[in-house]
PDB file of N, CA and C in Angstrom:
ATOM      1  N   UNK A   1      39.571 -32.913 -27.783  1.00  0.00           N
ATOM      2  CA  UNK A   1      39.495 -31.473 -27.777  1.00  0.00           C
ATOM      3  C   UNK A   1      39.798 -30.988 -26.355  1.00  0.00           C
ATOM      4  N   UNK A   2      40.561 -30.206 -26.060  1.00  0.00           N
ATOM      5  CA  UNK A   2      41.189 -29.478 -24.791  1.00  0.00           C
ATOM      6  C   UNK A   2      39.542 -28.858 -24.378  1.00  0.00           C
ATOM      7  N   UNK A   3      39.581 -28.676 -22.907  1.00  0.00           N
ATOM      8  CA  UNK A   3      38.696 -28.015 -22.240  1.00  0.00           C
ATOM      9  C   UNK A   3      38.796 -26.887 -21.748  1.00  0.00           C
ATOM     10  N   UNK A   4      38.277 -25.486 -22.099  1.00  0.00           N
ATOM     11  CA  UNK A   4      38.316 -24.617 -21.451  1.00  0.00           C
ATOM     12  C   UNK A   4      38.309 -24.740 -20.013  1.00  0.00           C
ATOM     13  N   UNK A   5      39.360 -23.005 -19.478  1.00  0.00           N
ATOM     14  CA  UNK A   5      38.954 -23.070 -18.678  1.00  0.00           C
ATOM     15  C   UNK A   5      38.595 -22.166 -17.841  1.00  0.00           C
ATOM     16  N   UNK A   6      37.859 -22.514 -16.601  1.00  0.00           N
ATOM     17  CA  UNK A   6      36.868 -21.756 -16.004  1.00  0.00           C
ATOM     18  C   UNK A   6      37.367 -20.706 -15.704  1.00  0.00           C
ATOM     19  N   UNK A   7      36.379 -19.355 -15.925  1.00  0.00           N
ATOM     20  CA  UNK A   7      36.917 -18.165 -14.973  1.00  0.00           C
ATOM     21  C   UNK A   7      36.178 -18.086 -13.633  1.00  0.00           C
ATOM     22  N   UNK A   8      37.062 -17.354 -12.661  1.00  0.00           N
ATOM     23  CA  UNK A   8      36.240 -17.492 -11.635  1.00  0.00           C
ATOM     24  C   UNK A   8      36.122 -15.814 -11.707  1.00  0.00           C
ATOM     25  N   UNK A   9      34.625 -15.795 -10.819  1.00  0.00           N
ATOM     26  CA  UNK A   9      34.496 -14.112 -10.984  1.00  0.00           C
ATOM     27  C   UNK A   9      34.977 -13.960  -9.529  1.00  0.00           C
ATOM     28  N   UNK A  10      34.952 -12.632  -9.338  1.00  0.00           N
ATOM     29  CA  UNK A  10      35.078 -11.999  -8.315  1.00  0.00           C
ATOM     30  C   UNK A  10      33.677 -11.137  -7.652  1.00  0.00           C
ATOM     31  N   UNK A  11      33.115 -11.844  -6.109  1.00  0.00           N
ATOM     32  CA  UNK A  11      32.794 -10.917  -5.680  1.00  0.00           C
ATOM     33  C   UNK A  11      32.233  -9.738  -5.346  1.00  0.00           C
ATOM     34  N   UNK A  12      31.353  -9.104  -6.498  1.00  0.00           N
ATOM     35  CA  UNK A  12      31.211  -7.381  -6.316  1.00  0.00           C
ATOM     36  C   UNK A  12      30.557  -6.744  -4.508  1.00  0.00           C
ATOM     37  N   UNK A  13      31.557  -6.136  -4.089  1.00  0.00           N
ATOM     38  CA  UNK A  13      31.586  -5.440  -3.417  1.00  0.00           C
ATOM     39  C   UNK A  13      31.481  -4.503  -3.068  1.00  0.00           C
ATOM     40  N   UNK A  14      29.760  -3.378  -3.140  1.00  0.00           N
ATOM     41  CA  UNK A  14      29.887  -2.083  -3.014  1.00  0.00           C
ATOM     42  C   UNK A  14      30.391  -1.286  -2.187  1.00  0.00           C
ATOM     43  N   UNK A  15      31.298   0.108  -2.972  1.00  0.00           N
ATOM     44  CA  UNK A  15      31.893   0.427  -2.007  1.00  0.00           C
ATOM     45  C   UNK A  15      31.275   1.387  -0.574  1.00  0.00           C
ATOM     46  N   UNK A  16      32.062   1.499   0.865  1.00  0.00           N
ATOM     47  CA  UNK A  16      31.276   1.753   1.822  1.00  0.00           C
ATOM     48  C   UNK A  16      30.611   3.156   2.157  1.00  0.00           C
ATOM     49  N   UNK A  17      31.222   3.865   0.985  1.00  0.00           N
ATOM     50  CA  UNK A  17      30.500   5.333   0.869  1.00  0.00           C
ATOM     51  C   UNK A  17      29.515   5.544   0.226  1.00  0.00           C
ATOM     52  N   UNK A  18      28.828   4.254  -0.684  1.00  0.00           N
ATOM     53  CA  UNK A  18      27.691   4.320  -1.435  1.00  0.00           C
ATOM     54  C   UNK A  18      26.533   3.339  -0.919  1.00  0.00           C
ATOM     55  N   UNK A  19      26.727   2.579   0.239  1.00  0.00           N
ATOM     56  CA  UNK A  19      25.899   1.701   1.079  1.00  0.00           C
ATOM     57  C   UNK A  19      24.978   2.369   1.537  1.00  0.00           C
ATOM     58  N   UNK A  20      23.398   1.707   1.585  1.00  0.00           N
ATOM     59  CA  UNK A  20      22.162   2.123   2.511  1.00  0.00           C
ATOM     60  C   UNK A  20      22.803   2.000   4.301  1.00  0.00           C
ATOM     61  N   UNK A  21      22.419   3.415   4.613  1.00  0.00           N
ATOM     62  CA  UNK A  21      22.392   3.224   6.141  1.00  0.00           C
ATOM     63  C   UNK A  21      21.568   2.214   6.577  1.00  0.00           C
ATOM     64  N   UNK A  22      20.527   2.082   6.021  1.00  0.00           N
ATOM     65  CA  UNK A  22      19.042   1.452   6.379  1.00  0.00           C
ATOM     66  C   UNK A  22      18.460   0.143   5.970  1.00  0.00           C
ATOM     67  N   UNK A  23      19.240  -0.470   6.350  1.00  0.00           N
ATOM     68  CA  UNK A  23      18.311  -1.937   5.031  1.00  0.00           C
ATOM     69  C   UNK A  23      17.034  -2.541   5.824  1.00  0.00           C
ATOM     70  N   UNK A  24      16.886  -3.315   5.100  1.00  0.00           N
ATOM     71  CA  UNK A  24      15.307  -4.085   5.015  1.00  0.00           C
ATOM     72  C   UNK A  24      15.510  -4.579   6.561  1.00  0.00           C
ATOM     73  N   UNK A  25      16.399  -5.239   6.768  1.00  0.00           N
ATOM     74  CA  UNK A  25      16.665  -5.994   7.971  1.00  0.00           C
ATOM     75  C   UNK A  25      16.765  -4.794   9.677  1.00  0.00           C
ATOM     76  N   UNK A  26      16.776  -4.241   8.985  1.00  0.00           N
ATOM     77  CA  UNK A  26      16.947  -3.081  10.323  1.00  0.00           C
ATOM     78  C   UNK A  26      15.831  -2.727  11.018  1.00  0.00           C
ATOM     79  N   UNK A  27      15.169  -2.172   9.820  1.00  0.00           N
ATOM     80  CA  UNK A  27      13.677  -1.479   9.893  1.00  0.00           C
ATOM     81  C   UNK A  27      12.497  -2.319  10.360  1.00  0.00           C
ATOM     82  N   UNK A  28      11.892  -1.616  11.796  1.00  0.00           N
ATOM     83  CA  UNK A  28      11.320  -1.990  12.420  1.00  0.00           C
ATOM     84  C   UNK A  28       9.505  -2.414  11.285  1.00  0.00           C
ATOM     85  N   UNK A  29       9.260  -3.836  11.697  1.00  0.00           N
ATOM     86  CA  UNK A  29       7.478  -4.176  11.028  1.00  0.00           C
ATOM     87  C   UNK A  29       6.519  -2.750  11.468  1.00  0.00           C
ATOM     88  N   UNK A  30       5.663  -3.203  10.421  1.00  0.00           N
ATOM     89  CA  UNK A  30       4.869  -2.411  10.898  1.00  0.00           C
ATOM     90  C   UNK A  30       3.734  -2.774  11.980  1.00  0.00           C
ATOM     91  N   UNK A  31       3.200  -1.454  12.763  1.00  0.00           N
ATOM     92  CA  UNK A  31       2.237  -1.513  13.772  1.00  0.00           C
ATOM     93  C   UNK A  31       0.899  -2.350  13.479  1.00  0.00           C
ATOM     94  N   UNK A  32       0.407  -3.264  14.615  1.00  0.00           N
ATOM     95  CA  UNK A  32      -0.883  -3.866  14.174  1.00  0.00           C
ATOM     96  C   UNK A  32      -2.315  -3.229  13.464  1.00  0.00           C
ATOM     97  N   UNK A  33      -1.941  -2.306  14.208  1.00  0.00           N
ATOM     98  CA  UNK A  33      -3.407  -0.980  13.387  1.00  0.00           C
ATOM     99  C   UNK A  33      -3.723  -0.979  11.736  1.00  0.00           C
ATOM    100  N   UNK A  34      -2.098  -0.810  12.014  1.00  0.00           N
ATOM    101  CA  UNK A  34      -2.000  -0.157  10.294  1.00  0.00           C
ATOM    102  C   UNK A  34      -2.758  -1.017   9.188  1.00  0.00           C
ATOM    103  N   UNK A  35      -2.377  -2.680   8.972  1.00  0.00           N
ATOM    104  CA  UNK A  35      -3.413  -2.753   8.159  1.00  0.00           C
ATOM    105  C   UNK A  35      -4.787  -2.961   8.557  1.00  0.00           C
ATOM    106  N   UNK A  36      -4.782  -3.185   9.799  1.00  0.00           N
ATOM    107  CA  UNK A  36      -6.727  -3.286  10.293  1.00  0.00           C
ATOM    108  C   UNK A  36      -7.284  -1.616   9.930  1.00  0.00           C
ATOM    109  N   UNK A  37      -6.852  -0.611   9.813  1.00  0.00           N
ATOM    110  CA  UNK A  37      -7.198   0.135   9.827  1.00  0.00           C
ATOM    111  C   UNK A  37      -7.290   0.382   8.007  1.00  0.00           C
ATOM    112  N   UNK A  38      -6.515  -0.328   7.227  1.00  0.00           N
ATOM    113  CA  UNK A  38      -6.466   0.219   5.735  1.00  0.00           C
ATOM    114  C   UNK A  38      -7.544  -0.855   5.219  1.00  0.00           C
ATOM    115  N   UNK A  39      -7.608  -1.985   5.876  1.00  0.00           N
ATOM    116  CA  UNK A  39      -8.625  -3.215   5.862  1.00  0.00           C
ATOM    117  C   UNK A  39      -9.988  -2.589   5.824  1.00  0.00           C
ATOM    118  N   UNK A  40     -10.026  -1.877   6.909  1.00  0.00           N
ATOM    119  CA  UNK A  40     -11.676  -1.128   7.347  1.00  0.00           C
ATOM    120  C   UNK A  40     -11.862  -0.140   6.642  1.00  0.00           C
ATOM    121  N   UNK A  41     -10.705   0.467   6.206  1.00  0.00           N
ATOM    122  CA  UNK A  41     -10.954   2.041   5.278  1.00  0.00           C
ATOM    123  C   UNK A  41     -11.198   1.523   4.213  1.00  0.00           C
ATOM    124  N   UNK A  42     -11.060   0.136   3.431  1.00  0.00           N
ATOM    125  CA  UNK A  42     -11.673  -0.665   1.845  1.00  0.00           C
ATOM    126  C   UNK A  42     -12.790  -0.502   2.138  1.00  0.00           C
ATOM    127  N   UNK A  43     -13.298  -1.219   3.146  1.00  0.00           N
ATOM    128  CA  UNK A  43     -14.207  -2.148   3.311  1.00  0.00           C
ATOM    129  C   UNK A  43     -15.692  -0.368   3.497  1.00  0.00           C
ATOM    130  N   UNK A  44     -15.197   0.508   4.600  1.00  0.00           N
ATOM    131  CA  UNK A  44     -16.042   1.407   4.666  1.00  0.00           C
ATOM    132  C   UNK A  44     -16.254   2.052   3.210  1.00  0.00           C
ATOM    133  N   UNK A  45     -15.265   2.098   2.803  1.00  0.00           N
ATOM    134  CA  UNK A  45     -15.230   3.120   1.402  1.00  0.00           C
ATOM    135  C   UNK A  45     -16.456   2.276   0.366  1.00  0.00           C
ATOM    136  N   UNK A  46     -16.145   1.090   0.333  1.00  0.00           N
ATOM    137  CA  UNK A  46     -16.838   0.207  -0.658  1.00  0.00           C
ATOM    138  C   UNK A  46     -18.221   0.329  -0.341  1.00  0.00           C
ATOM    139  N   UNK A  47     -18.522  -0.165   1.143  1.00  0.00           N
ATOM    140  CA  UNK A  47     -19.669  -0.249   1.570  1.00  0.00           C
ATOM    141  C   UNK A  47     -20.422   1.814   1.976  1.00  0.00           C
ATOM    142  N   UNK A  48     -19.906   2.533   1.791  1.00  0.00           N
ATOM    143  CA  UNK A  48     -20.635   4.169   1.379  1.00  0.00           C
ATOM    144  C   UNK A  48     -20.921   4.109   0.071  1.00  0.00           C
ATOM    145  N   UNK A  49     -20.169   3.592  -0.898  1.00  0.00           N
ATOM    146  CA  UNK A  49     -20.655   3.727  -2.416  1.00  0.00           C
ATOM    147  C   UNK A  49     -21.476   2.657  -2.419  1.00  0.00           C
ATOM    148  N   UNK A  50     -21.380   1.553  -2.123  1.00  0.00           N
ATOM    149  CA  UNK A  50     -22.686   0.446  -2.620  1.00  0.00           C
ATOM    150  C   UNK A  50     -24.045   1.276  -2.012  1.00  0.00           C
ATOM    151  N   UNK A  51     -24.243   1.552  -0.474  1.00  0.00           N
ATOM    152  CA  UNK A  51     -25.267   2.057   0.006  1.00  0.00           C
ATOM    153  C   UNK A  51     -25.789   3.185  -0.838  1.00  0.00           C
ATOM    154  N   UNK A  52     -24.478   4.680  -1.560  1.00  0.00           N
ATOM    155  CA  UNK A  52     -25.101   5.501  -1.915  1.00  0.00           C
ATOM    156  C   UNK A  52     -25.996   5.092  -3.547  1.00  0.00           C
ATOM    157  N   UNK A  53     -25.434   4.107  -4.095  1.00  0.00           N
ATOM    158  CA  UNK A  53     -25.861   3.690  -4.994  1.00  0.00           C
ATOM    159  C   UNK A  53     -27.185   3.153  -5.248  1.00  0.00           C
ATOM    160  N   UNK A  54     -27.729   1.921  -4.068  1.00  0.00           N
ATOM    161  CA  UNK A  54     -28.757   0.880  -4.031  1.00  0.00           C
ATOM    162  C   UNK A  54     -29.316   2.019  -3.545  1.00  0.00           C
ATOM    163  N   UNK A  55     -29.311   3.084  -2.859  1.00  0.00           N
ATOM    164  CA  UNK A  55     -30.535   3.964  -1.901  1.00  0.00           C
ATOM    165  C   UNK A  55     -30.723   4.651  -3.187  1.00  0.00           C
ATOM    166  N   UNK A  56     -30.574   4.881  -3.887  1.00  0.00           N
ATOM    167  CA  UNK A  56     -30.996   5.768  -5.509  1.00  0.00           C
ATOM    168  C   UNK A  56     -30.248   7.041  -4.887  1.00  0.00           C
ATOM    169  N   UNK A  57     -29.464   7.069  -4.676  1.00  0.00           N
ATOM    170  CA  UNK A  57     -28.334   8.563  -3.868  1.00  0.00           C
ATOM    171  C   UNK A  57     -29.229   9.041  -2.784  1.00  0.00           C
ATOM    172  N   UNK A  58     -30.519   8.425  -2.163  1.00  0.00           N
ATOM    173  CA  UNK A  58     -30.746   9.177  -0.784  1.00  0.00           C
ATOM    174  C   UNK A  58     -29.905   8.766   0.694  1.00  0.00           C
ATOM    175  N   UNK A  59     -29.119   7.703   0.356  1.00  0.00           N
ATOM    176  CA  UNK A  59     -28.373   7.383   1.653  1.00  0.00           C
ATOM    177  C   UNK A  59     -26.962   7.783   0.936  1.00  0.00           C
ATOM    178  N   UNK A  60     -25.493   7.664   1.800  1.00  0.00           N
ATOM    179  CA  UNK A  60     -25.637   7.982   3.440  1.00  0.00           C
ATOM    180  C   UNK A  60     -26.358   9.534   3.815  1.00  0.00           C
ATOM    181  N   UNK A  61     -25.786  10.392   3.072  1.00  0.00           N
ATOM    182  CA  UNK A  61     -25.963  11.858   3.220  1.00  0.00           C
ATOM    183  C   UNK A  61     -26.581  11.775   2.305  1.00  0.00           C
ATOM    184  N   UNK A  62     -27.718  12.637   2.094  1.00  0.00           N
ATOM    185  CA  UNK A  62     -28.514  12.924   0.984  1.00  0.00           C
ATOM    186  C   UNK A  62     -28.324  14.453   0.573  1.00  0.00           C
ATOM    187  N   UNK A  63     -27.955  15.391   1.788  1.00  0.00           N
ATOM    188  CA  UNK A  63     -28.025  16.728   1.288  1.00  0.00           C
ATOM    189  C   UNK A  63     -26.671  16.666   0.615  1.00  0.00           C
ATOM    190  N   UNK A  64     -25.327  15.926   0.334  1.00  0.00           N
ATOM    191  CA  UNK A  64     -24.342  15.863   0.018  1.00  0.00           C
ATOM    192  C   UNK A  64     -24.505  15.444  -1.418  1.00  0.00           C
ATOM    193  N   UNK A  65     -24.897  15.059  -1.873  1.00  0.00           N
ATOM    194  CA  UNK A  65     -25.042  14.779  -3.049  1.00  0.00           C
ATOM    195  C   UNK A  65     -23.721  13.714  -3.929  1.00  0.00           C
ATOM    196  N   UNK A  66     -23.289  14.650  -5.242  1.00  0.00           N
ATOM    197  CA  UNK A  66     -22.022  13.697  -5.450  1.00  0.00           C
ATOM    198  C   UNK A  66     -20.813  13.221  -4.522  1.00  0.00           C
ATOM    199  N   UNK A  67     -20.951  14.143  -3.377  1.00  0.00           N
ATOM    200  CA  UNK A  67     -19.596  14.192  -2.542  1.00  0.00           C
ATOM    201  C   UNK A  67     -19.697  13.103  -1.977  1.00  0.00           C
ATOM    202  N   UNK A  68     -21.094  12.557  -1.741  1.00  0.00           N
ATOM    203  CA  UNK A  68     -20.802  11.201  -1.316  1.00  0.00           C
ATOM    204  C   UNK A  68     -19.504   9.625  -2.014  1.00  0.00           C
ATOM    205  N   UNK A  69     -19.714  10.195  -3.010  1.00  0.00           N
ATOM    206  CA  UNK A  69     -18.800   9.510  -3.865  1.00  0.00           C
ATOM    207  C   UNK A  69     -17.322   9.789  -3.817  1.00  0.00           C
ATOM    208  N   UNK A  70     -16.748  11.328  -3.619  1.00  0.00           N
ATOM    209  CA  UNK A  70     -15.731  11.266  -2.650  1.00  0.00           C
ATOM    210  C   UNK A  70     -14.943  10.793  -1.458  1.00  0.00           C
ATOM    211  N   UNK A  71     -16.079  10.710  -0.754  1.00  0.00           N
ATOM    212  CA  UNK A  71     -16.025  10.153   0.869  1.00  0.00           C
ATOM    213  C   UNK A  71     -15.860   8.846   0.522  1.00  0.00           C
ATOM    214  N   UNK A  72     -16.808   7.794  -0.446  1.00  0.00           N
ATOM    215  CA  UNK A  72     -16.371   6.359  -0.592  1.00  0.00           C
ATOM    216  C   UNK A  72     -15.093   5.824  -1.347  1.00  0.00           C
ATOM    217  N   UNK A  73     -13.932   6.990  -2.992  1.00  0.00           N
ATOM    218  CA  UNK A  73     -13.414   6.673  -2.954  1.00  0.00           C
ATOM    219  C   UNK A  73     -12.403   7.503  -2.335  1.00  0.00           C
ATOM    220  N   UNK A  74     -12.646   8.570  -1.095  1.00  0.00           N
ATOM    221  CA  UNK A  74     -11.478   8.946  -0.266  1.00  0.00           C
ATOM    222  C   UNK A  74     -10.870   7.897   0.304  1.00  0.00           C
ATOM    223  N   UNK A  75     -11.717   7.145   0.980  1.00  0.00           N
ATOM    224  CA  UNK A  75     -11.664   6.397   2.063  1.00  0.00           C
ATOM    225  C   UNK A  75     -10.684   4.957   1.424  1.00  0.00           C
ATOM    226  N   UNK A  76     -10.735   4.541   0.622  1.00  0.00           N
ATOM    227  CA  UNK A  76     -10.259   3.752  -0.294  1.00  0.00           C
ATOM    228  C   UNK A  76      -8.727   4.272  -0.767  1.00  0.00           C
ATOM    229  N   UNK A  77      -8.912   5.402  -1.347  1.00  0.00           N
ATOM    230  CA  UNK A  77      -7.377   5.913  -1.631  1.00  0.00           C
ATOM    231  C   UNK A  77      -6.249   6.084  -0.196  1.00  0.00           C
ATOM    232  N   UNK A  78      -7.193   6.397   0.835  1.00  0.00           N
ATOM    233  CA  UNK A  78      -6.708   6.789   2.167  1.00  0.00           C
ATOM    234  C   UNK A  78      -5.844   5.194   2.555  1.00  0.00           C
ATOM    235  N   UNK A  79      -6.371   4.062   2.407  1.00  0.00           N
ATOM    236  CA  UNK A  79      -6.186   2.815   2.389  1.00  0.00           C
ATOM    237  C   UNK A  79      -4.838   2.595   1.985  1.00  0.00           C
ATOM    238  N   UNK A  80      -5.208   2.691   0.552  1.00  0.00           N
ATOM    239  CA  UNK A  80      -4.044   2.619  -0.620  1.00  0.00           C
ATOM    240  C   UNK A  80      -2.691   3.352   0.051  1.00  0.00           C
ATOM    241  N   UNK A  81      -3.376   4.667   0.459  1.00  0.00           N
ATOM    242  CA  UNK A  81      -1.914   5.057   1.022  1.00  0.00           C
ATOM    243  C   UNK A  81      -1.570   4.808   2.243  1.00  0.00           C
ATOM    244  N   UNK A  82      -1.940   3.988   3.237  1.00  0.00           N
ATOM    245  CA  UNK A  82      -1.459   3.443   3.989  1.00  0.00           C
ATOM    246  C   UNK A  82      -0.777   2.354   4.239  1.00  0.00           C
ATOM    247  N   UNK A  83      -1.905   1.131   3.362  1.00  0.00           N
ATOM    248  CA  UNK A  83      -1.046   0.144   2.474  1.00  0.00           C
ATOM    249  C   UNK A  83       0.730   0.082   2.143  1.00  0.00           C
ATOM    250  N   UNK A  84       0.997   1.398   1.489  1.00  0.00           N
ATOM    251  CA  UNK A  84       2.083   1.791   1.160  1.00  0.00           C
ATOM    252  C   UNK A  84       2.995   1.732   1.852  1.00  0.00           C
ATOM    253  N   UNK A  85       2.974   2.454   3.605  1.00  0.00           N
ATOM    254  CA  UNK A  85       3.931   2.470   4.816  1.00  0.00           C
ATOM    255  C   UNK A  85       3.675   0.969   5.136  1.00  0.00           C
ATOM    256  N   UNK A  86       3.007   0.105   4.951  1.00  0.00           N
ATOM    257  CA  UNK A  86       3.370  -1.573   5.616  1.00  0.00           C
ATOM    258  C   UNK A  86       4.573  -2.173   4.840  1.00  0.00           C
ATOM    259  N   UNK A  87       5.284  -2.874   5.966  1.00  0.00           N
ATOM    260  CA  UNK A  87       6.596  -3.419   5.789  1.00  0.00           C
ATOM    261  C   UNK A  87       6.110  -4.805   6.215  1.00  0.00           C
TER     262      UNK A  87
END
């Protein structure tokens, strides 16, 4: 039986008016802060809700009431979105 035969492809080459100015390789890492700082914003966020919780809601703020629960998952989302800018 005869053997096909191979095609060879070609290449794809996007063209240079539809190229990223910017690639992965360009763009500078990110700063050391950034995740020590989204690291500590988990870690605070977690540790305001465990405290407001185990204190029966009299810690951290007591005159604050539910908002305390804001502040623990602000601090957490604040994270998340910092998270986001690390390269």
């Amino acid at each position: 039986m005869p053997k096909s035969q191979v095609r060879k492809k070609k290449v794809y080459t996007p063209p240079t008016d539809v190229r990223p100015t910017a690639t992965a390789s360009t763009r500078k890492p990110s700063p050391i802060w950034l995740p020590v700082t989204a690291v500590a914003l988990i870690v605070v966020g977690i540790g305001w809700l465990v405290i407001y919780y185990l204190s029966e809601q009299a810690y951290p703020v007591a005159s604050w009431g539910y908002w305390n629960l804001a502040v623990g998952f602000g601090a957490m989302v604040s994270s998340l979105i910092l998270l986001s800018r690390w390269r």
